[in-house]
Protein backbone atom coordinates (compact mmCIF):
# COMPACT_ATOMS: atom_id res chain seq x y z
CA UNK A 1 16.55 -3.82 26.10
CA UNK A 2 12.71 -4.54 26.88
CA UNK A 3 10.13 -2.26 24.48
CA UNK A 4 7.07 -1.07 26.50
CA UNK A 5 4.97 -1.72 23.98
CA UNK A 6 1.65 -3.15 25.36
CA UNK A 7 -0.37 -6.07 23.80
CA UNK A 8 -1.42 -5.75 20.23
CA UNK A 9 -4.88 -7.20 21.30
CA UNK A 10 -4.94 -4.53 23.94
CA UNK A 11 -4.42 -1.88 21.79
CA UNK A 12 -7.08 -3.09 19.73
CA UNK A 13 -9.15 -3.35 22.14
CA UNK A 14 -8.73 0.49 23.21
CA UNK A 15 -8.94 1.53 19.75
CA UNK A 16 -12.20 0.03 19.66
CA UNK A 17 -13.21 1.16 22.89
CA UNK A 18 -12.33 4.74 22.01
CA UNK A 19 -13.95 5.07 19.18
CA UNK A 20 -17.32 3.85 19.52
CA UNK A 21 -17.22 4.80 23.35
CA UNK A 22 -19.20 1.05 23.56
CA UNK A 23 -17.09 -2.28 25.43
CA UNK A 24 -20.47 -3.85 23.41
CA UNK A 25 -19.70 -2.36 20.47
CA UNK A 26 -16.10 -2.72 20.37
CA UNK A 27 -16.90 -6.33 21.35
CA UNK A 28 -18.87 -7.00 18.95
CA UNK A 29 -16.18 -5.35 15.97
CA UNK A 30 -13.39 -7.45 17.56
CA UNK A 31 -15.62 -10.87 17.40
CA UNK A 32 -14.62 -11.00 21.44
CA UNK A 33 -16.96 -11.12 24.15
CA UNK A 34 -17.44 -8.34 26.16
CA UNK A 35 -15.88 -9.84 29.29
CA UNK A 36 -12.53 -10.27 27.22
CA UNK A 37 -12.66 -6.68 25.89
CA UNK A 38 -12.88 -5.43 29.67
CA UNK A 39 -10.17 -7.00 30.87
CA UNK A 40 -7.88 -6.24 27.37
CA UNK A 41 -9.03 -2.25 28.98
CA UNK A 42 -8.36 -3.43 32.52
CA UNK A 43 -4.96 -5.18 31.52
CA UNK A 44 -3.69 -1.92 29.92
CA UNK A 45 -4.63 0.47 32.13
CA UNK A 46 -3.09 -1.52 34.87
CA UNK A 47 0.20 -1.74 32.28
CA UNK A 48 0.36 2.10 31.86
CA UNK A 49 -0.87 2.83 35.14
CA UNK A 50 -3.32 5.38 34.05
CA UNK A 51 -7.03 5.48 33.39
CA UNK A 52 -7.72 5.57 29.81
CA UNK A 53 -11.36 5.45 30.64
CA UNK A 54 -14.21 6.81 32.70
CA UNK A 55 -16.92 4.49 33.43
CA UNK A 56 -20.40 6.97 33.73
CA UNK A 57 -23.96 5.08 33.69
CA UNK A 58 -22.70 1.83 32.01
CA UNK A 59 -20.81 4.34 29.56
CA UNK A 60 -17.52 5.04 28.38
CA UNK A 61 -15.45 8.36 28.55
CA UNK A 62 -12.43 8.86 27.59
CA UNK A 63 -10.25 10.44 30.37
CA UNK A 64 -7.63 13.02 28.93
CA UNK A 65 -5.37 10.74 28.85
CA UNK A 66 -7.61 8.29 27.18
CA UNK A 67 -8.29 11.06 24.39
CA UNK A 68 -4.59 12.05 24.04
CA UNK A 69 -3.79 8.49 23.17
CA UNK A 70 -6.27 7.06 21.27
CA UNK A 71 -5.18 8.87 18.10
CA UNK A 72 -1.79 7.48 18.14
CA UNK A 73 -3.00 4.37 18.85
CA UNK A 74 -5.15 4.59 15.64
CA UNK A 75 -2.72 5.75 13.54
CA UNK A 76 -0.34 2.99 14.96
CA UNK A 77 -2.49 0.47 14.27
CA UNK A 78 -3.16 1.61 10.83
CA UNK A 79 0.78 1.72 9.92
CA UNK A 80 1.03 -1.81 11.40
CA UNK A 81 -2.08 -3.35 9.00
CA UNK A 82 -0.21 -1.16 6.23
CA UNK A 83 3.13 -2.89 6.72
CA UNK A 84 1.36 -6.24 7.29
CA UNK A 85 -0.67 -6.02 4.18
CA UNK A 86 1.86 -5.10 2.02
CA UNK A 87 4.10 -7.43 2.85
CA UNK A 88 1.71 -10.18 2.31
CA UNK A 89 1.22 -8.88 -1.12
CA UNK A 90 4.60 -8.87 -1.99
CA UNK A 91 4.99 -12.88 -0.57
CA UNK A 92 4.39 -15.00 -4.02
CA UNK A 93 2.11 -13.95 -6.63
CA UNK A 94 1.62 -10.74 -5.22
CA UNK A 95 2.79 -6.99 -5.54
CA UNK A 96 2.00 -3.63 -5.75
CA UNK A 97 0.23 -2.18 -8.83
CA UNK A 98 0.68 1.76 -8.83
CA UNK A 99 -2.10 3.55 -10.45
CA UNK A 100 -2.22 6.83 -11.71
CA UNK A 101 -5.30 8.46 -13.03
CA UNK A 102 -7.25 11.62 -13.39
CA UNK A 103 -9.94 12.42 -10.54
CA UNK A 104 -12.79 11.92 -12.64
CA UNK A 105 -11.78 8.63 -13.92
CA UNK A 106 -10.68 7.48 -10.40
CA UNK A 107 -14.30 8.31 -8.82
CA UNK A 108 -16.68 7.29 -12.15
CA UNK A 109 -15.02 4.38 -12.95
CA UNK A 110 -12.03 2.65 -10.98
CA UNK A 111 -13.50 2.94 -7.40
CA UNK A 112 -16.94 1.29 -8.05
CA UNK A 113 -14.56 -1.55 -9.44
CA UNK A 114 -12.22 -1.82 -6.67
CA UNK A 115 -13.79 -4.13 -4.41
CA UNK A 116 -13.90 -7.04 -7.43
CA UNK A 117 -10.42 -6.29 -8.40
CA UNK A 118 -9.31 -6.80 -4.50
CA UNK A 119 -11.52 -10.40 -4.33
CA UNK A 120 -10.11 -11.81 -7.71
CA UNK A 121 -6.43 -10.51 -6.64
CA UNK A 122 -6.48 -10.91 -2.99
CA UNK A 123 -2.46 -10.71 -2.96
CA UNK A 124 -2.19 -7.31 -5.11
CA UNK A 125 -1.60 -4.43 -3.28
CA UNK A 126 -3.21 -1.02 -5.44
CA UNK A 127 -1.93 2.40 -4.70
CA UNK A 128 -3.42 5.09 -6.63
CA UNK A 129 -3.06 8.95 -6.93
CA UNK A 130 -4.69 11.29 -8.58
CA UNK A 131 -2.83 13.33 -11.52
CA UNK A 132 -4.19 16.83 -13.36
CA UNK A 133 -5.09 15.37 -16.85
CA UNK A 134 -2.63 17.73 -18.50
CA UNK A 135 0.56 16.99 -16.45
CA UNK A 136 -0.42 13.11 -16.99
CA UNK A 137 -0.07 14.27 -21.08
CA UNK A 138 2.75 16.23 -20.95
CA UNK A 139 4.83 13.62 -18.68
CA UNK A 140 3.62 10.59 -21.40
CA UNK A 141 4.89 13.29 -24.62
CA UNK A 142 8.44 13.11 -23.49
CA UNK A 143 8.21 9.61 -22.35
CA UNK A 144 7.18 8.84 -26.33
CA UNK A 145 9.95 11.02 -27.60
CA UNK A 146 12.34 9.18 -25.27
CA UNK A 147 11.24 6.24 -26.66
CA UNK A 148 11.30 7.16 -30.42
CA UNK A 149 14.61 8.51 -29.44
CA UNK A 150 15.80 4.82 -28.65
CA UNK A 151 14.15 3.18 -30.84
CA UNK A 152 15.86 5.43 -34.02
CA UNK A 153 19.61 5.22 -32.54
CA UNK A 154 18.84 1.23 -31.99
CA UNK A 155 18.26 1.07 -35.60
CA UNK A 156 20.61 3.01 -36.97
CA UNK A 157 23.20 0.47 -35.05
């Protein structure tokens, strides 16, 4: 059975396209030239046989269909990179540190750090949430009495 799923580069292109309403600008994102981003546009219209764009005074508008798209397009892209990237930081050293941590902490001192963290472990993939200070206390109480728990019956074996 045969997907109609258009080009990756395509959709990129579109994405692009879309959201700066530029074939320049979206050129310039996608390291392409503009020529090649045109005919990425021209390529998929012709694929879905619709007009994804309006061409007004050497600028882009997105037709409804265009507008209706581009959004799923976006988020599709984004799951795809998402996918991608964390399977590359599974492959060898890699993996996924989860991080929880109270707002406060997360936006005074983790995210200024991030971007070092993500050049000295390229292949670590962080996902982080945000936890209420006293839930975060409460849940690491009974994780302590589970362990004290263990750690008397172990000794009294």
């Amino acid at each position: 059975m045969r997907r109609h799923v258009p080009p990756t580069a395509a959709l990129q292109a579109f994405e692009a396209c879309a959201r700066h309403l530029s074939v320049s600008r979206a050129a310039e994102e996608l390291r392409l030239t503009q020529s090649a981003v045109s005919r990425q546009l021209a390529g998929l219209e012709g694929l879905l046989g619709l007009r994804l764009f309006q061409r007004v005074r050497q600028r882009l508008v997105l037709t409804p269909a265009g507008a209706a798209y581009a959004p799923r397009v976006r988020a599709s892209l984004a799951r795809l990179e998402g996918a991608t990237r964390e399977l590359l930081a599974r492959r060898g050293t890699g993996g996924t540190l989860n991080l929880s941590v109270s707002p406060t902490f997360g936006a005074r001192w983790l995210t200024p750090r991030l971007p070092a963290f993500q050049v000295a472990y390229p292949g670590v993939m962080l996902k982080s949430q945000e936890q209420n200070l006293l839930i975060w206390r409460r849940q690491m109480t009974a994780q302590a009495r589970v362990v004290r728990a263990r750690c008397r019956s172990a000794r009294r074996s």
